[in-house]
Protein backbone atom coordinates (compact mmCIF):
# COMPACT_ATOMS: atom_id res chain seq x y z
CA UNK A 1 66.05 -26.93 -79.32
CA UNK A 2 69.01 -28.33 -80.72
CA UNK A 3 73.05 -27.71 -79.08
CA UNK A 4 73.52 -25.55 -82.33
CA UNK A 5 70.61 -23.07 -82.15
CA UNK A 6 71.58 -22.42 -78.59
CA UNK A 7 74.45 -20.48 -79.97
CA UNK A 8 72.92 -18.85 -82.44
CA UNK A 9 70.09 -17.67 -80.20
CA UNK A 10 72.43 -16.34 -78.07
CA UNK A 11 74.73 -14.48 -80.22
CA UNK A 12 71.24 -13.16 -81.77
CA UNK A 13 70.58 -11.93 -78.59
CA UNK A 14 73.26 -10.11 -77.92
CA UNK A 15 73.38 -8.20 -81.27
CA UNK A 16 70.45 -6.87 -81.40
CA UNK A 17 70.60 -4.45 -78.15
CA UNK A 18 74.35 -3.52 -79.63
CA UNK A 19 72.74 -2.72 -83.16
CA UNK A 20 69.88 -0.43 -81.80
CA UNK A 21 72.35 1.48 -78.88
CA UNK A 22 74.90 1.51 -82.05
CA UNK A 23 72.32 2.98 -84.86
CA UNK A 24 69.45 4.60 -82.75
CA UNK A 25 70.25 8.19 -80.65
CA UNK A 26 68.62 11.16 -79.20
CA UNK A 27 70.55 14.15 -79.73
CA UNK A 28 70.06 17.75 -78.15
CA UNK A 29 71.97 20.71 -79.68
CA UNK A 30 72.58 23.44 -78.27
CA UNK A 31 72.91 27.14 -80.17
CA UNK A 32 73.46 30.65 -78.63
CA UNK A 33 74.83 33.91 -79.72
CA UNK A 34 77.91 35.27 -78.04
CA UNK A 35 76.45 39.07 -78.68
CA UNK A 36 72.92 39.08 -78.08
CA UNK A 37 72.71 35.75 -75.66
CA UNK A 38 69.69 34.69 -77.88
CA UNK A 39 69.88 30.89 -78.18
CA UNK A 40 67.52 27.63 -79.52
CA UNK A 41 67.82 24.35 -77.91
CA UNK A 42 67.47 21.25 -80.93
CA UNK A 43 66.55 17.42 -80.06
CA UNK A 44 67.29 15.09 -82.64
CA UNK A 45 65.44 11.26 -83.00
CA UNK A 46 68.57 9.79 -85.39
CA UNK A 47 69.17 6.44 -87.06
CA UNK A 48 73.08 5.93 -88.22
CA UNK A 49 73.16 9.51 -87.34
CA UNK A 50 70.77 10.72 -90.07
CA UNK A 51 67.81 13.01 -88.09
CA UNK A 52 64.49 11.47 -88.65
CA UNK A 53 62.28 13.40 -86.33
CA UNK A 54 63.46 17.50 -84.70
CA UNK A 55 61.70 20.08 -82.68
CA UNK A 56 63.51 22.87 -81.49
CA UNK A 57 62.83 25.60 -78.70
CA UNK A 58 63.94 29.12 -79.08
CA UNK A 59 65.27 31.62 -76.20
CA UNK A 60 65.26 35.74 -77.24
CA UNK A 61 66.73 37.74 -74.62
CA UNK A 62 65.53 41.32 -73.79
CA UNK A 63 68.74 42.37 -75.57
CA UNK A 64 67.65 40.76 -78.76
CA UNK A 65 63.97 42.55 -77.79
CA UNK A 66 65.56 45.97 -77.71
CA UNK A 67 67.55 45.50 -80.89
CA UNK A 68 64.88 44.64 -82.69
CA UNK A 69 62.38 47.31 -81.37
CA UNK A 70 65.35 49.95 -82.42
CA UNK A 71 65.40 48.40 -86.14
CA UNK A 72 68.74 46.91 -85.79
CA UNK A 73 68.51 43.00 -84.65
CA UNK A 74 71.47 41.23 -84.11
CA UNK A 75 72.60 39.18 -87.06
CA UNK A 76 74.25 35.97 -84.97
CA UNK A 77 77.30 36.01 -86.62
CA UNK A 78 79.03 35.07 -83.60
CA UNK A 79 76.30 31.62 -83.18
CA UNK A 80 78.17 28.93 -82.42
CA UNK A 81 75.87 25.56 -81.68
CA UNK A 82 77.52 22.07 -79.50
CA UNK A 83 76.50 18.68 -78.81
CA UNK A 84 75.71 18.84 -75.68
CA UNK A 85 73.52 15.42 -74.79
CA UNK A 86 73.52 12.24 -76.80
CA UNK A 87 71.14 9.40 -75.75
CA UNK A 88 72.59 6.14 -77.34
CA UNK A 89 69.63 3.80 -78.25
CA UNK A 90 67.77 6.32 -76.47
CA UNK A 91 68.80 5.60 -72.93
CA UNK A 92 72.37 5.88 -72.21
CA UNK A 93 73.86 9.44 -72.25
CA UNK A 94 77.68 9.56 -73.03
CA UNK A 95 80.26 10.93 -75.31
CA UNK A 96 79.16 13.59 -75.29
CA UNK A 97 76.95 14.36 -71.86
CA UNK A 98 77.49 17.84 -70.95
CA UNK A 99 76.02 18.76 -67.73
CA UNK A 100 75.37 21.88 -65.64
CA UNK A 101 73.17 25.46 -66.24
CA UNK A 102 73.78 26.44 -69.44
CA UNK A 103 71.12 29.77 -69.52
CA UNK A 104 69.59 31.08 -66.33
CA UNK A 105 66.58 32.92 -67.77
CA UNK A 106 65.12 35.95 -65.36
CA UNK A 107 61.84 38.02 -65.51
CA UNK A 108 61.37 39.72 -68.57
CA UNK A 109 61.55 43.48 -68.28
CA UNK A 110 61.72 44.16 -72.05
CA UNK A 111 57.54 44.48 -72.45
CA UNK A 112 55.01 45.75 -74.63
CA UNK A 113 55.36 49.53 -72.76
CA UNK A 114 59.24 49.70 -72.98
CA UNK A 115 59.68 48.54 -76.24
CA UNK A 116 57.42 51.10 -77.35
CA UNK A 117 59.08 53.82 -75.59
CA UNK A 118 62.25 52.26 -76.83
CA UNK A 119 61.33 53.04 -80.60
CA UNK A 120 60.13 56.24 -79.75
CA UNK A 121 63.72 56.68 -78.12
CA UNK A 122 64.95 55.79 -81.27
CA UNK A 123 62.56 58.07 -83.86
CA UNK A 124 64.21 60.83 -81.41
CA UNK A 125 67.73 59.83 -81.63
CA UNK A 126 68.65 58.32 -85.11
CA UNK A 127 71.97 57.30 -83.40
CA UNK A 128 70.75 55.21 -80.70
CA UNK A 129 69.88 52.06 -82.61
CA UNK A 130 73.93 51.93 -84.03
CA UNK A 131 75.14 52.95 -80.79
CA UNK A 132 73.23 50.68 -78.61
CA UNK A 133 74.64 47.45 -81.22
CA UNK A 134 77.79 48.94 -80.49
CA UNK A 135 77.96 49.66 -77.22
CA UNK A 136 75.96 46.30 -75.76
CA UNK A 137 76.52 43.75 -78.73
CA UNK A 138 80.06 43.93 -79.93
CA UNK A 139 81.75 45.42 -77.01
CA UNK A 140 79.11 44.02 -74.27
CA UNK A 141 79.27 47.47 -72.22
CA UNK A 142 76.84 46.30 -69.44
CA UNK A 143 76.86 49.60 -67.14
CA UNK A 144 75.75 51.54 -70.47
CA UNK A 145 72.93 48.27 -70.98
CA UNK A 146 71.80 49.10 -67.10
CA UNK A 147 72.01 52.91 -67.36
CA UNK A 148 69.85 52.85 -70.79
CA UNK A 149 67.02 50.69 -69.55
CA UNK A 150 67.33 52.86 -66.29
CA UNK A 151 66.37 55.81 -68.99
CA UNK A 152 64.11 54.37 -71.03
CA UNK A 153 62.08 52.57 -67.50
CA UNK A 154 62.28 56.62 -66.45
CA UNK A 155 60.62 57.92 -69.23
CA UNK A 156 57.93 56.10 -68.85
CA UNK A 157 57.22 56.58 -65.21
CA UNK A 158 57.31 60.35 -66.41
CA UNK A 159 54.34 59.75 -69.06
């Protein structure tokens, strides 16, 4: 090898691992809704930021659940979704790298059996579906969330 490809070999060398951390990423997106807590995690495969490849996994909470059994889902007009990881050239995670718990999902209590007794709940009340979007969506009441599936879990140890 001649004293002038040595150069050029190495300046090759260098700029290719710059070009593929520089063009390629992995990218995972977070969304949630500030009412009903419902939320979907997205990973992106990009080139030049341009997504080639996406799967996405999708969190409903029980609130969500209940909202839906009383005909009245939440809309997410409140969603907000954040960058939370990137993965230049698919290794390195920085700017941004966002760290920590972000949902702490517990045992499902909104089931087959409640829901059910929730829409009967609301076939007997026609107010309860408005109310309940009132009272634990927009204004987040939590006692009144805890008291009504204390009601709804009590009418059906009654049947």
């Amino acid at each position: 090898m001649t004293k002038r490809r040595k150069p050029l070999l190495g300046v090759a060398l260098l700029t290719l691992p710059v070009l593929w951390f520089a063009c390629f990423d992995k990218s995972w997106f977070v969304g949630e809704c500030k009412h009903c807590g419902s939320g979907q995690d997205i990973v992106q495969f990009r080139i030049v930021g341009i997504p080639l490849y996406e799967y996405a996994y999708d969190y409903e909470t029980e609130i969500q659940k209940i909202s839906i059994a009383l005909g009245n889902p939440c809309l997410h007009r409140s969603y907000r979704t954040w960058h939370r990881h990137r993965y230049w050239g698919m290794l390195y995670c920085a700017a941004p790298c966002h760290n920590g718990i972000d949902r702490a999902i517990g045992k499902n209590w909104a089931t087959g059996k409640f829901l059910e007794q929730v829409k009967a709940s609301a076939v007997l009340d026609p107010e309860l579906p408005q109310q309940f979007k009132q009272r634990v969506l927009i204004e987040q009441d939590w006692k009144y969330l805890k008291a009504f599936k204390e009601s709804i879990e009590g009418s059906l140890t009654q049947n």
